[in-house]
PDB file of N, CA and C in Angstrom:
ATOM      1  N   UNK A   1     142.509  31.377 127.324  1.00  0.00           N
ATOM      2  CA  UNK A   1     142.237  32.659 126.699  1.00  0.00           C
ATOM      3  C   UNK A   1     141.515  32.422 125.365  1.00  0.00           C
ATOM      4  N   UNK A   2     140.400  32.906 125.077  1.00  0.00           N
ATOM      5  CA  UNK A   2     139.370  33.044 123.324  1.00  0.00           C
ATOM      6  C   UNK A   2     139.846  34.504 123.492  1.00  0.00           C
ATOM      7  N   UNK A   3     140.119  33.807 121.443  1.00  0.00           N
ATOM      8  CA  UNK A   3     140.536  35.011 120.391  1.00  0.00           C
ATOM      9  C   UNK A   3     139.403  35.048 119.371  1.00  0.00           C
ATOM     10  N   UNK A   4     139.254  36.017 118.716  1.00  0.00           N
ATOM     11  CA  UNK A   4     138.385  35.883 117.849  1.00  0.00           C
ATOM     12  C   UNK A   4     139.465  36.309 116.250  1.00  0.00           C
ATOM     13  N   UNK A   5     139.395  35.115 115.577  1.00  0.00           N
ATOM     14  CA  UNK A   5     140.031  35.063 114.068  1.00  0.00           C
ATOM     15  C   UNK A   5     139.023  35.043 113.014  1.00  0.00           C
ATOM     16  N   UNK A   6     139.808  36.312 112.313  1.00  0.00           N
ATOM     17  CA  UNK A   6     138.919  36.486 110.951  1.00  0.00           C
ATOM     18  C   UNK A   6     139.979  35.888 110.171  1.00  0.00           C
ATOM     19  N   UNK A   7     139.719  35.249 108.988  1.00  0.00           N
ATOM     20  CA  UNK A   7     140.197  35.074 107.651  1.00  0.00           C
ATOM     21  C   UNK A   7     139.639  35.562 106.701  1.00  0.00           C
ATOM     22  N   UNK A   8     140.015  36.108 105.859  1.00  0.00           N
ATOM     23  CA  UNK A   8     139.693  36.714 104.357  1.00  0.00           C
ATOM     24  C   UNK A   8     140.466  36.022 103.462  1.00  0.00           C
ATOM     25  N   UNK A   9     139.628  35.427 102.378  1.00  0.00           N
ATOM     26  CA  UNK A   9     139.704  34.564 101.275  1.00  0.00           C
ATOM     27  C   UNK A   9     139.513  35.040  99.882  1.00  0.00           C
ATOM     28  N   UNK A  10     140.103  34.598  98.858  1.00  0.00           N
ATOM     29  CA  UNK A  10     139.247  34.780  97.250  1.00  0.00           C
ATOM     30  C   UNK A  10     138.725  33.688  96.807  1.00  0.00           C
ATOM     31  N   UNK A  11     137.504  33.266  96.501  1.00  0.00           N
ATOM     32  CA  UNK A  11     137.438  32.132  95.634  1.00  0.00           C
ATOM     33  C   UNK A  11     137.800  32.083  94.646  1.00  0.00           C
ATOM     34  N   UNK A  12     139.367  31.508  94.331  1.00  0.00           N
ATOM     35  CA  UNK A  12     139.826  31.341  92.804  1.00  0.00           C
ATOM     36  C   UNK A  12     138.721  31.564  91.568  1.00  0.00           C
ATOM     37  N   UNK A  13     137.856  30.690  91.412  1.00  0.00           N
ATOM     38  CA  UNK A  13     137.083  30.116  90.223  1.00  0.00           C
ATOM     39  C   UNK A  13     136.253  31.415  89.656  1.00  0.00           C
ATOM     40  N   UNK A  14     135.735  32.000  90.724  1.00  0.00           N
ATOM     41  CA  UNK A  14     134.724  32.297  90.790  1.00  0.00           C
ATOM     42  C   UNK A  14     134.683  34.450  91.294  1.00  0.00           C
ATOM     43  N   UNK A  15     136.363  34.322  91.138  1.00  0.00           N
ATOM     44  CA  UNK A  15     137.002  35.665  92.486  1.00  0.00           C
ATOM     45  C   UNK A  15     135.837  36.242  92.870  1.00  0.00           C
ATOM     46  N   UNK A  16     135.709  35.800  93.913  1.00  0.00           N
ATOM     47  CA  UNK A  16     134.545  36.398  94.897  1.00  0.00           C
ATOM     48  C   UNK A  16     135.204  36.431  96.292  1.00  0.00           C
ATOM     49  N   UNK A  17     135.240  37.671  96.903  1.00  0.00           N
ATOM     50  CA  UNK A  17     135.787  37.648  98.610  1.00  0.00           C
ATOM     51  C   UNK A  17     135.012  36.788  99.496  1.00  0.00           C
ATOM     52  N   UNK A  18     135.516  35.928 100.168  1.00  0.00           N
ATOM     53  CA  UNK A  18     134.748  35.515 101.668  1.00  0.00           C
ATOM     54  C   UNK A  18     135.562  36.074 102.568  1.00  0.00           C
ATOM     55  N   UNK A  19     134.703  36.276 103.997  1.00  0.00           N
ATOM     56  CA  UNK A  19     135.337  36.246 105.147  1.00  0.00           C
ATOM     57  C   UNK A  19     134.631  35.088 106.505  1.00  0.00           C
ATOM     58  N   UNK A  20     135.713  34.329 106.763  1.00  0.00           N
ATOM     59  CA  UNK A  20     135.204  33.774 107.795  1.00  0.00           C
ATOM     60  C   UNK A  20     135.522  33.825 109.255  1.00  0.00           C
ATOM     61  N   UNK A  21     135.239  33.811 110.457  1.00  0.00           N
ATOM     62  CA  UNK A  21     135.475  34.556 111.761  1.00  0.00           C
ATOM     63  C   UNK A  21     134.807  33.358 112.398  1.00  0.00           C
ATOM     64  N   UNK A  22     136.066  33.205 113.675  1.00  0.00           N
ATOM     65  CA  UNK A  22     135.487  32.241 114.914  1.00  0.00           C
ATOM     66  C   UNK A  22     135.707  32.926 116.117  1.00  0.00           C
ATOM     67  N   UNK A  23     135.505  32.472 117.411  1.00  0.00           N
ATOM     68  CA  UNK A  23     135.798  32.447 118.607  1.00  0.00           C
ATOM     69  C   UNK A  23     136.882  31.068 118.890  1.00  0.00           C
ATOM     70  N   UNK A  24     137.746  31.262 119.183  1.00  0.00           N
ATOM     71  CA  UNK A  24     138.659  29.995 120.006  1.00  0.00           C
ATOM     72  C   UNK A  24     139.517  30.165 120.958  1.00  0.00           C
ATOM     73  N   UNK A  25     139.237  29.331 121.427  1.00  0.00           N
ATOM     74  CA  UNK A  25     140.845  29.081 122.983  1.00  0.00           C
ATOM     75  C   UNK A  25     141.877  28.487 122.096  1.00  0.00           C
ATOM     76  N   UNK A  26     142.410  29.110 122.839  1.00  0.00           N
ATOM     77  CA  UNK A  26     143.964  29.087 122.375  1.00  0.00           C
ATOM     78  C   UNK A  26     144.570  28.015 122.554  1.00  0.00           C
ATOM     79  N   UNK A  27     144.056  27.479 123.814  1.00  0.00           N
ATOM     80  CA  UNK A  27     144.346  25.714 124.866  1.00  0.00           C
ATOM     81  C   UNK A  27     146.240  26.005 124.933  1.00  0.00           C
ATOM     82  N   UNK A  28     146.896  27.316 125.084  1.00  0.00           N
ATOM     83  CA  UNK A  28     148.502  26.808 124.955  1.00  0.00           C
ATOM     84  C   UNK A  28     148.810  27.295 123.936  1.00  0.00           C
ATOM     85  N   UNK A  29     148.745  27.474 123.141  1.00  0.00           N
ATOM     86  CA  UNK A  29     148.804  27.125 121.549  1.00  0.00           C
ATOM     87  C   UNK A  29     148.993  28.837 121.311  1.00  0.00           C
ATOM     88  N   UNK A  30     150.033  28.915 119.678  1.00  0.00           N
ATOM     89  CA  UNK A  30     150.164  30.812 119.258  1.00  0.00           C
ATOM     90  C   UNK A  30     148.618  30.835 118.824  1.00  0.00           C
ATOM     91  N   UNK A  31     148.221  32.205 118.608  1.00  0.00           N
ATOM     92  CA  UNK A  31     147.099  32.496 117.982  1.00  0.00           C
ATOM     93  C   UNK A  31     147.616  31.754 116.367  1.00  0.00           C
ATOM     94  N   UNK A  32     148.423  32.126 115.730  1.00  0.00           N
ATOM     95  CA  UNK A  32     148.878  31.892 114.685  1.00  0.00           C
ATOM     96  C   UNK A  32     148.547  30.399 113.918  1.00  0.00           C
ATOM     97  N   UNK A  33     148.898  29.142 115.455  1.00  0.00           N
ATOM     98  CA  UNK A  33     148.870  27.732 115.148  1.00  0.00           C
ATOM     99  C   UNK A  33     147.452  28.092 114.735  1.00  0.00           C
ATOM    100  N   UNK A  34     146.345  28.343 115.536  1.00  0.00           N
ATOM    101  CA  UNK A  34     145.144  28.109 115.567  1.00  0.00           C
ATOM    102  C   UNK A  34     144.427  28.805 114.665  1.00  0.00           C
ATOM    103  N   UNK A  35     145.015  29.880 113.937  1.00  0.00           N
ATOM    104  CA  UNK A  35     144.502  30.332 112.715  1.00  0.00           C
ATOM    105  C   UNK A  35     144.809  29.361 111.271  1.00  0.00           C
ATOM    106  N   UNK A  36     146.132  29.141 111.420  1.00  0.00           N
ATOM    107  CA  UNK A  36     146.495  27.918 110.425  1.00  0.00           C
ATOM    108  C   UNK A  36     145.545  26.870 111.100  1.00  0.00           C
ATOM    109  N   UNK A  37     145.019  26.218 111.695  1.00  0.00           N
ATOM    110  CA  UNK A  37     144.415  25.234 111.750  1.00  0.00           C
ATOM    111  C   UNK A  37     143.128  25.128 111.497  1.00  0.00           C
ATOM    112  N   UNK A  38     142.216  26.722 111.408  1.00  0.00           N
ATOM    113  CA  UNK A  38     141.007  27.181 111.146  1.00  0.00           C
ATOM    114  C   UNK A  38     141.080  27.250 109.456  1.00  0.00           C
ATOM    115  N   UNK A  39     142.082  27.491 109.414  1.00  0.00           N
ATOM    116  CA  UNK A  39     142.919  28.099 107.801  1.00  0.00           C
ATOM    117  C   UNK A  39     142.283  26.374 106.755  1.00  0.00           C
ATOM    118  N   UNK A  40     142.934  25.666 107.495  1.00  0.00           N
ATOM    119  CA  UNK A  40     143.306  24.153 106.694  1.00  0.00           C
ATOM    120  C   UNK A  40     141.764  23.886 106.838  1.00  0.00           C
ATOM    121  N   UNK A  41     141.034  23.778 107.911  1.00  0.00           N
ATOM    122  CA  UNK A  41     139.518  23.542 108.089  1.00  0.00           C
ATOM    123  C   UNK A  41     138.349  24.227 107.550  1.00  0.00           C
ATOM    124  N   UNK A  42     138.654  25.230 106.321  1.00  0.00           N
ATOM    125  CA  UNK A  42     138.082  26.279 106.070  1.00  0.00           C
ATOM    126  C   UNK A  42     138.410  25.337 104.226  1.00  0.00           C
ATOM    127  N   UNK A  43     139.420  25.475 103.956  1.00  0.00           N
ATOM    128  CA  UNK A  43     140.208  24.648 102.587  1.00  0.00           C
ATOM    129  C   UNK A  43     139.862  23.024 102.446  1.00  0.00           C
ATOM    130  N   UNK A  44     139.611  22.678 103.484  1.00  0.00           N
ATOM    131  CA  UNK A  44     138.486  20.800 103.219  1.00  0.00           C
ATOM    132  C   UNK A  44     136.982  21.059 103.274  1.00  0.00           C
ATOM    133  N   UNK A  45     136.746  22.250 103.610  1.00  0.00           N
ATOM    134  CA  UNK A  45     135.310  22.233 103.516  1.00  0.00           C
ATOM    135  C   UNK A  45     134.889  22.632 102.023  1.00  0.00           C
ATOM    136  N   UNK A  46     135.911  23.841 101.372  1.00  0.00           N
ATOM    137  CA  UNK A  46     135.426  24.204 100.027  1.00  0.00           C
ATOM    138  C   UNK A  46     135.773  22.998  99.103  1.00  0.00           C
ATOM    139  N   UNK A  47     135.076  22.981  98.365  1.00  0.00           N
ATOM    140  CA  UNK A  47     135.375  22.273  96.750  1.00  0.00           C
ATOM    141  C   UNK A  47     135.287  23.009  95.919  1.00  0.00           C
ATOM    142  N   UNK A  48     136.267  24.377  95.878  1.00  0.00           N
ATOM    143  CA  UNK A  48     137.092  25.516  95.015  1.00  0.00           C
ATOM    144  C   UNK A  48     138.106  25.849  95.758  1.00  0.00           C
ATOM    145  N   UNK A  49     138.762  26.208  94.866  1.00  0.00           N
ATOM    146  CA  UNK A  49     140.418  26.430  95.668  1.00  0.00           C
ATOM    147  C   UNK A  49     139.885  27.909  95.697  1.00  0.00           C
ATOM    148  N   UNK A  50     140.913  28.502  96.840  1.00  0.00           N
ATOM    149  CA  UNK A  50     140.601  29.485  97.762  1.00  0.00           C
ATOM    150  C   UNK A  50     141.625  29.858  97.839  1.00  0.00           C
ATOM    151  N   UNK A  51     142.269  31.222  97.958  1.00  0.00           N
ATOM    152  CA  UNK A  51     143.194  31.837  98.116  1.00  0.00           C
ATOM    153  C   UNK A  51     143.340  32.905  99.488  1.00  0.00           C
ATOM    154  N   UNK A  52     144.440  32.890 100.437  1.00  0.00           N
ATOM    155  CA  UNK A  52     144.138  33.420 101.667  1.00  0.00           C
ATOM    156  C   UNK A  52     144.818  34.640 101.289  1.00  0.00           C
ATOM    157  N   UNK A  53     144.021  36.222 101.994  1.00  0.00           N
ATOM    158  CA  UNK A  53     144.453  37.103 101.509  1.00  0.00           C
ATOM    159  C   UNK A  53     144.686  38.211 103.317  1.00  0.00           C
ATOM    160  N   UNK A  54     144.169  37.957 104.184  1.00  0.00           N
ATOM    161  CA  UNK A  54     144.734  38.128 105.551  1.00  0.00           C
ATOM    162  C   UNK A  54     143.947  37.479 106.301  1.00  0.00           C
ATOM    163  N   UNK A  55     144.588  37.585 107.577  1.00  0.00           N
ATOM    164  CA  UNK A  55     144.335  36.604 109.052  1.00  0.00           C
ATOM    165  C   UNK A  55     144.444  37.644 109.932  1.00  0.00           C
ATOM    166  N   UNK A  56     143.404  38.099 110.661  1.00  0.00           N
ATOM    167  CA  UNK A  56     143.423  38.697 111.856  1.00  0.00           C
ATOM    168  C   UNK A  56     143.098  38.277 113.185  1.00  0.00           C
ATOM    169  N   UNK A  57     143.887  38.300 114.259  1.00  0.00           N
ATOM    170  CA  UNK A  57     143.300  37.784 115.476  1.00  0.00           C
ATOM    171  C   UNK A  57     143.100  39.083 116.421  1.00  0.00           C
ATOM    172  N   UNK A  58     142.043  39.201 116.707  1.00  0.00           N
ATOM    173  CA  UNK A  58     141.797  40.154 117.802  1.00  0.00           C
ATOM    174  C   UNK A  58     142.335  41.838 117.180  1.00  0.00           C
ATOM    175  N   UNK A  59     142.007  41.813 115.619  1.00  0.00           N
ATOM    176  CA  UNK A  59     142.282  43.248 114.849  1.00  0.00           C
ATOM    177  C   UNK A  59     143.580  43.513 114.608  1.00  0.00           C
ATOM    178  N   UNK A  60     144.511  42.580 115.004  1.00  0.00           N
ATOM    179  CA  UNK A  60     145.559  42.047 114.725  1.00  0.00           C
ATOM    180  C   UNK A  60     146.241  41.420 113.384  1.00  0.00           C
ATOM    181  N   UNK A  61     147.012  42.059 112.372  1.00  0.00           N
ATOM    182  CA  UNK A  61     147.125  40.791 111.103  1.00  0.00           C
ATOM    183  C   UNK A  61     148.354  40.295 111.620  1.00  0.00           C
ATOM    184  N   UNK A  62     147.839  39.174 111.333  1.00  0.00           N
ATOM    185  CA  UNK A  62     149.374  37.705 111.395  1.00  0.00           C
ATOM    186  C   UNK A  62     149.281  36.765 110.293  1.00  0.00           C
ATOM    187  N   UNK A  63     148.866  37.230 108.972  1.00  0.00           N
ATOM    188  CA  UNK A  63     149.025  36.892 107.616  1.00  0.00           C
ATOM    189  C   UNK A  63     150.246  36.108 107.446  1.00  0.00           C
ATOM    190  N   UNK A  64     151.667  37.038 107.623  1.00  0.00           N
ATOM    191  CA  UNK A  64     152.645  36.570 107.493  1.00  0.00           C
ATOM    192  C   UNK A  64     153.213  34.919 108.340  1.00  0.00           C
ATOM    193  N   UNK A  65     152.487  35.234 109.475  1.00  0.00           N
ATOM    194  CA  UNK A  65     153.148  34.070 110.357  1.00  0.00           C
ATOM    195  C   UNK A  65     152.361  32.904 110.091  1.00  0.00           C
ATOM    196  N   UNK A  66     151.087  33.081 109.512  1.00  0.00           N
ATOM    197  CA  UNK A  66     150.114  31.419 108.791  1.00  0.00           C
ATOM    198  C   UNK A  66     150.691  31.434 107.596  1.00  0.00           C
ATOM    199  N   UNK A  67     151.191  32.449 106.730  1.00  0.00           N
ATOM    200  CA  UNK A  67     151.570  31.865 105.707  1.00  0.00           C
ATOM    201  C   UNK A  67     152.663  31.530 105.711  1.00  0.00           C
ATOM    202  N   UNK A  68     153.817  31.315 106.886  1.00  0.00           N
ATOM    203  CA  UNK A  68     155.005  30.846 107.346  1.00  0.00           C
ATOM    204  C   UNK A  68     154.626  29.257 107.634  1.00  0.00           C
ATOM    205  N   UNK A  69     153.752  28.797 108.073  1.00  0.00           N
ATOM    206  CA  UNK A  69     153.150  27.661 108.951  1.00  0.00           C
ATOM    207  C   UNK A  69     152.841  26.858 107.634  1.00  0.00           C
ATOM    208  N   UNK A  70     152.065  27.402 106.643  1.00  0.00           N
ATOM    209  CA  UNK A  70     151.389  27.047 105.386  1.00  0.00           C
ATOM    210  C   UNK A  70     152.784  26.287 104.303  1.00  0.00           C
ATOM    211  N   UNK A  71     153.939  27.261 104.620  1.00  0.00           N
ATOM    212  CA  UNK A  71     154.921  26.879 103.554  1.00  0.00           C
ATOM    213  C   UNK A  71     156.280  25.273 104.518  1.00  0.00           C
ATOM    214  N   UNK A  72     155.758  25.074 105.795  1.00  0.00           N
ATOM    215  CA  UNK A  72     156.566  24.292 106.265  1.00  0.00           C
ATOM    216  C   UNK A  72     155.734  22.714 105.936  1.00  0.00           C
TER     217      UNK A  72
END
């Protein structure tokens, strides 16, 4: 099954909104894992810290459940 995940960001430094959006298979996996994992791959690419401000999958927010994933 492909979901399509948006993230919405602040750039700390600079507070400016981004939003970034993929297509992915799920391969098994919650939508949630795979937003935290887009999440972490989104945070090695910047060189500014970034602040996550929601996660939607499929118009869906699951904010709460990456930022559950984020604090383990």
């Amino acid at each position: 099954m492909t979901v399509v995940i948006a993230i919405h960001c602040i750039v700390v430094e600079i507070d400016t909104k981004v939003l970034r959006q993929g297509e992915f298979k799920l391969k098994g996996k919650k939508p949630e894992e795979v937003a935290f994992t887009f999440w972490k791959q989104i945070k090695r690419e910047s060189s500014l810290e970034l602040q996550l401000q929601k996660v939607l999958c499929e118009g869906e927010e699951i904010t709460g459940l990456v930022r559950k994933l984020e604090e383990l």
